[in-house]
Protein backbone atom coordinates (compact mmCIF):
# COMPACT_ATOMS: atom_id res chain seq x y z
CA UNK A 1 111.04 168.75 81.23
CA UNK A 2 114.79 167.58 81.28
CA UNK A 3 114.22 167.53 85.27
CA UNK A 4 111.09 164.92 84.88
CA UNK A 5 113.35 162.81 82.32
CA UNK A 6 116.30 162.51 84.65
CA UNK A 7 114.08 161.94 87.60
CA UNK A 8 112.25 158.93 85.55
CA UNK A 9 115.82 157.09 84.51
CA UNK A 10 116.93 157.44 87.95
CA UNK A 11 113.67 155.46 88.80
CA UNK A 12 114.16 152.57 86.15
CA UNK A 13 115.61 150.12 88.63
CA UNK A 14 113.90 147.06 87.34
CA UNK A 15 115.69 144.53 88.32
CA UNK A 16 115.24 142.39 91.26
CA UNK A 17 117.29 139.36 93.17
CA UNK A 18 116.21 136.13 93.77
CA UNK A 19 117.58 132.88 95.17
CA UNK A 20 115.13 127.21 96.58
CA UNK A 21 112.96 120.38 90.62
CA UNK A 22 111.25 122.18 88.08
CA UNK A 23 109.75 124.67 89.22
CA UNK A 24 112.81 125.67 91.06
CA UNK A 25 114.62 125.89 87.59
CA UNK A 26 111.41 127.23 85.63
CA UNK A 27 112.21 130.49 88.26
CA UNK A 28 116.32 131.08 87.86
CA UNK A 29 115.46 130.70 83.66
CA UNK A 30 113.38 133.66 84.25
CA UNK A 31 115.62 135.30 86.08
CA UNK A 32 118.20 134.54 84.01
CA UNK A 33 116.39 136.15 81.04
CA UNK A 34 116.30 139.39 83.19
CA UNK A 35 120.01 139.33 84.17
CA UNK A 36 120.78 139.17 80.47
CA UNK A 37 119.43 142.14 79.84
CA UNK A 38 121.19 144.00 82.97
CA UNK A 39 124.06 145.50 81.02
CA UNK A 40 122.26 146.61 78.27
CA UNK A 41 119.65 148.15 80.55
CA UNK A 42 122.22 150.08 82.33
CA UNK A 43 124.03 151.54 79.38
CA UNK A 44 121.15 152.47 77.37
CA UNK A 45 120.00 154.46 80.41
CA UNK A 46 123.05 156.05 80.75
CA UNK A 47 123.10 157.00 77.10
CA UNK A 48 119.60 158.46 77.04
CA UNK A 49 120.48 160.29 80.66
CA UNK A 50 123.51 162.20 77.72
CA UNK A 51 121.13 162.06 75.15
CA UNK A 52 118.49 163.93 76.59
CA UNK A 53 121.03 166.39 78.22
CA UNK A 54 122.67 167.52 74.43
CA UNK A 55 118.89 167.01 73.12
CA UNK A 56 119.92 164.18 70.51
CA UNK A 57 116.86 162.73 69.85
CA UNK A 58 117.70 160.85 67.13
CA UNK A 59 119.78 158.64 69.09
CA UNK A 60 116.81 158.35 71.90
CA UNK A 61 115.23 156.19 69.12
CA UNK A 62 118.04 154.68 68.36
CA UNK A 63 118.57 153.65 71.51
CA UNK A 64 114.91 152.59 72.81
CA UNK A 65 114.43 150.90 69.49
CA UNK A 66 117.86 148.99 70.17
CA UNK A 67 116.04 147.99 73.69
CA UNK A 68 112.72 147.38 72.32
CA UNK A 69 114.26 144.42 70.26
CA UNK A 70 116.26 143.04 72.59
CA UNK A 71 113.53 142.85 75.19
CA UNK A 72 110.77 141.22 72.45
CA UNK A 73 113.58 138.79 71.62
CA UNK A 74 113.50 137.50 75.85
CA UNK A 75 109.62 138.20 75.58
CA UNK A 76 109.97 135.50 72.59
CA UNK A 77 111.80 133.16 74.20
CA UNK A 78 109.27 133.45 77.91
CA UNK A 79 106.28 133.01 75.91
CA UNK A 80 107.67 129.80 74.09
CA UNK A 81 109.23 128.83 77.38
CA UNK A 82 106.97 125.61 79.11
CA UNK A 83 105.60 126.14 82.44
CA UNK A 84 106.54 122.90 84.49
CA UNK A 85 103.52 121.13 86.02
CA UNK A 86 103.92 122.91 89.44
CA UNK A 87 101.10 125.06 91.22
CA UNK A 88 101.37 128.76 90.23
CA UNK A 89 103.62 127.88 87.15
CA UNK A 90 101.34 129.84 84.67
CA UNK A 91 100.21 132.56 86.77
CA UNK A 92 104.01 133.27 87.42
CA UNK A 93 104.75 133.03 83.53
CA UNK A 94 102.12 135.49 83.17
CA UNK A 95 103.40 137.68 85.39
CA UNK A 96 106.80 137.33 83.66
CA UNK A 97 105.56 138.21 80.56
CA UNK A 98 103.58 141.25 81.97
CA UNK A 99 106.92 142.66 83.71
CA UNK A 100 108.85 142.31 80.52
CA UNK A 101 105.96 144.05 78.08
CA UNK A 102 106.00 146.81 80.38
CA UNK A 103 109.68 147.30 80.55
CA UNK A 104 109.96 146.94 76.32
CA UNK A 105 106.94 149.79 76.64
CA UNK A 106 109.22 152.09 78.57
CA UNK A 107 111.88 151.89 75.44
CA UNK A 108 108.99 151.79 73.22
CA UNK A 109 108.27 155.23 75.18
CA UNK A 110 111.95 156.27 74.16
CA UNK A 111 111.75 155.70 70.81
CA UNK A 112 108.43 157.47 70.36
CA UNK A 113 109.76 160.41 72.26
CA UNK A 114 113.06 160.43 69.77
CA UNK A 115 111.10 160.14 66.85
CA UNK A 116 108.55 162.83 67.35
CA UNK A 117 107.58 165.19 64.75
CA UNK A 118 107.73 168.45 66.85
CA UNK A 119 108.06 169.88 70.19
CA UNK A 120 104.20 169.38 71.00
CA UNK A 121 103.80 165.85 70.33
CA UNK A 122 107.17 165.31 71.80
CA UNK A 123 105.81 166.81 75.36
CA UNK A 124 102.57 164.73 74.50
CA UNK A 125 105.33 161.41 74.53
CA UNK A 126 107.55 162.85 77.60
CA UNK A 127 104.03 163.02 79.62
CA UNK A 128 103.05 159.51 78.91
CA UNK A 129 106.54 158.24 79.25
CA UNK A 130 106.33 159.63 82.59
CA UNK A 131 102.85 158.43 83.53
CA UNK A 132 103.82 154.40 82.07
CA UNK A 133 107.42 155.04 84.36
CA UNK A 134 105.24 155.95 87.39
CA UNK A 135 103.55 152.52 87.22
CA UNK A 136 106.82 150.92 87.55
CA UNK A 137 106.86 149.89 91.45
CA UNK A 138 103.17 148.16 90.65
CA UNK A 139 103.88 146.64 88.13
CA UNK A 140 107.43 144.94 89.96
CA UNK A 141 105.21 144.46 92.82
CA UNK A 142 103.10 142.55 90.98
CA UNK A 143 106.00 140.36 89.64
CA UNK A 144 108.22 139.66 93.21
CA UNK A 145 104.35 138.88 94.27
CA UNK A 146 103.74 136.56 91.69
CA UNK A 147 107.31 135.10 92.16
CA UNK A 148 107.15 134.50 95.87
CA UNK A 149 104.05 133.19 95.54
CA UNK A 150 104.83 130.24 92.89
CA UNK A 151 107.97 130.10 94.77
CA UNK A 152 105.78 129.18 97.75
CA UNK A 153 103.54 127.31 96.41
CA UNK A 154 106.72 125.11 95.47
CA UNK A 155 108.99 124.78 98.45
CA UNK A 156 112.09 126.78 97.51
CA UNK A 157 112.65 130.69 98.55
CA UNK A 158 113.36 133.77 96.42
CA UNK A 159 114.97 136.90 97.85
């Protein structure tokens, strides 16, 4: 089981680059919102990696519930967020918003696992961690897709 877990955080490599009027700005405030989240991303995962190791569950909720917050709180702030009158502009926001949900479900994942009752319904929350992690490349797909496309549609260029 420990194997699976290790083999999932080494997967969580959400984030993405990206580089050229509104729209233009609508994008790096997105991005933005993700980079923000970068270092707490990357510690958290390295905690659970030592949590999981010295089976300290406790803290796993700790932890994802820690995340979960901090994610709604950027989710928040997207959703209130305008989308500038440029082609694409809500179909990217909804993309946004879709990449973000999932990653708050992966520490919503976390948390579940950390606060289960027993061994069974832990190994019931490790397996659908695991299947929700194995999404992960779709679901970013589906986001740089999104982004390239409004970025496109808008004359400037992501990476």
């Amino acid at each position: 089981m420990k194997k699976f877990v290790v083999a999932a955080l080494v997967s969580l490599s959400f984030l993405t680059g990206c580089g050229g009027g509104s729209a233009f700005n609508f994008n790096q405030t997105i991005i933005q919102k993700e980079e923000s989240l970068v270092k707490d991303l990357e510690s958290t995962e390295a905690k659970v990696l030592e949590y999981v190791k010295n089976d300290h569950y406790d803290s796993i909720a700790i932890a994802g519930g820690r995340m979960e917050k901090l994610i709604e709180e950027k989710l928040q702030e997207i959703r209130e967020l305008p989308a500038p009158d440029a082609k694409g502009a809500e179909a990217f926001k909804t993309s946004a918003i879709n990449y973000f949900v999932f990653i708050k479900q992966v520490y919503t994942g976390y948390r579940q696992v950390g606060e289960a009752k027993d061994e069974d319904q832990r190994a019931e929350e490790w397996a659908a961690l695991m299947e929700l992690v194995g999404k992960r490349q779709e679901v970013l797909d589906k986001m740089q897709r999104s982004q390239k496309a409004f970025a496109s549609a808008n004359g400037f260029r992501v990476q």
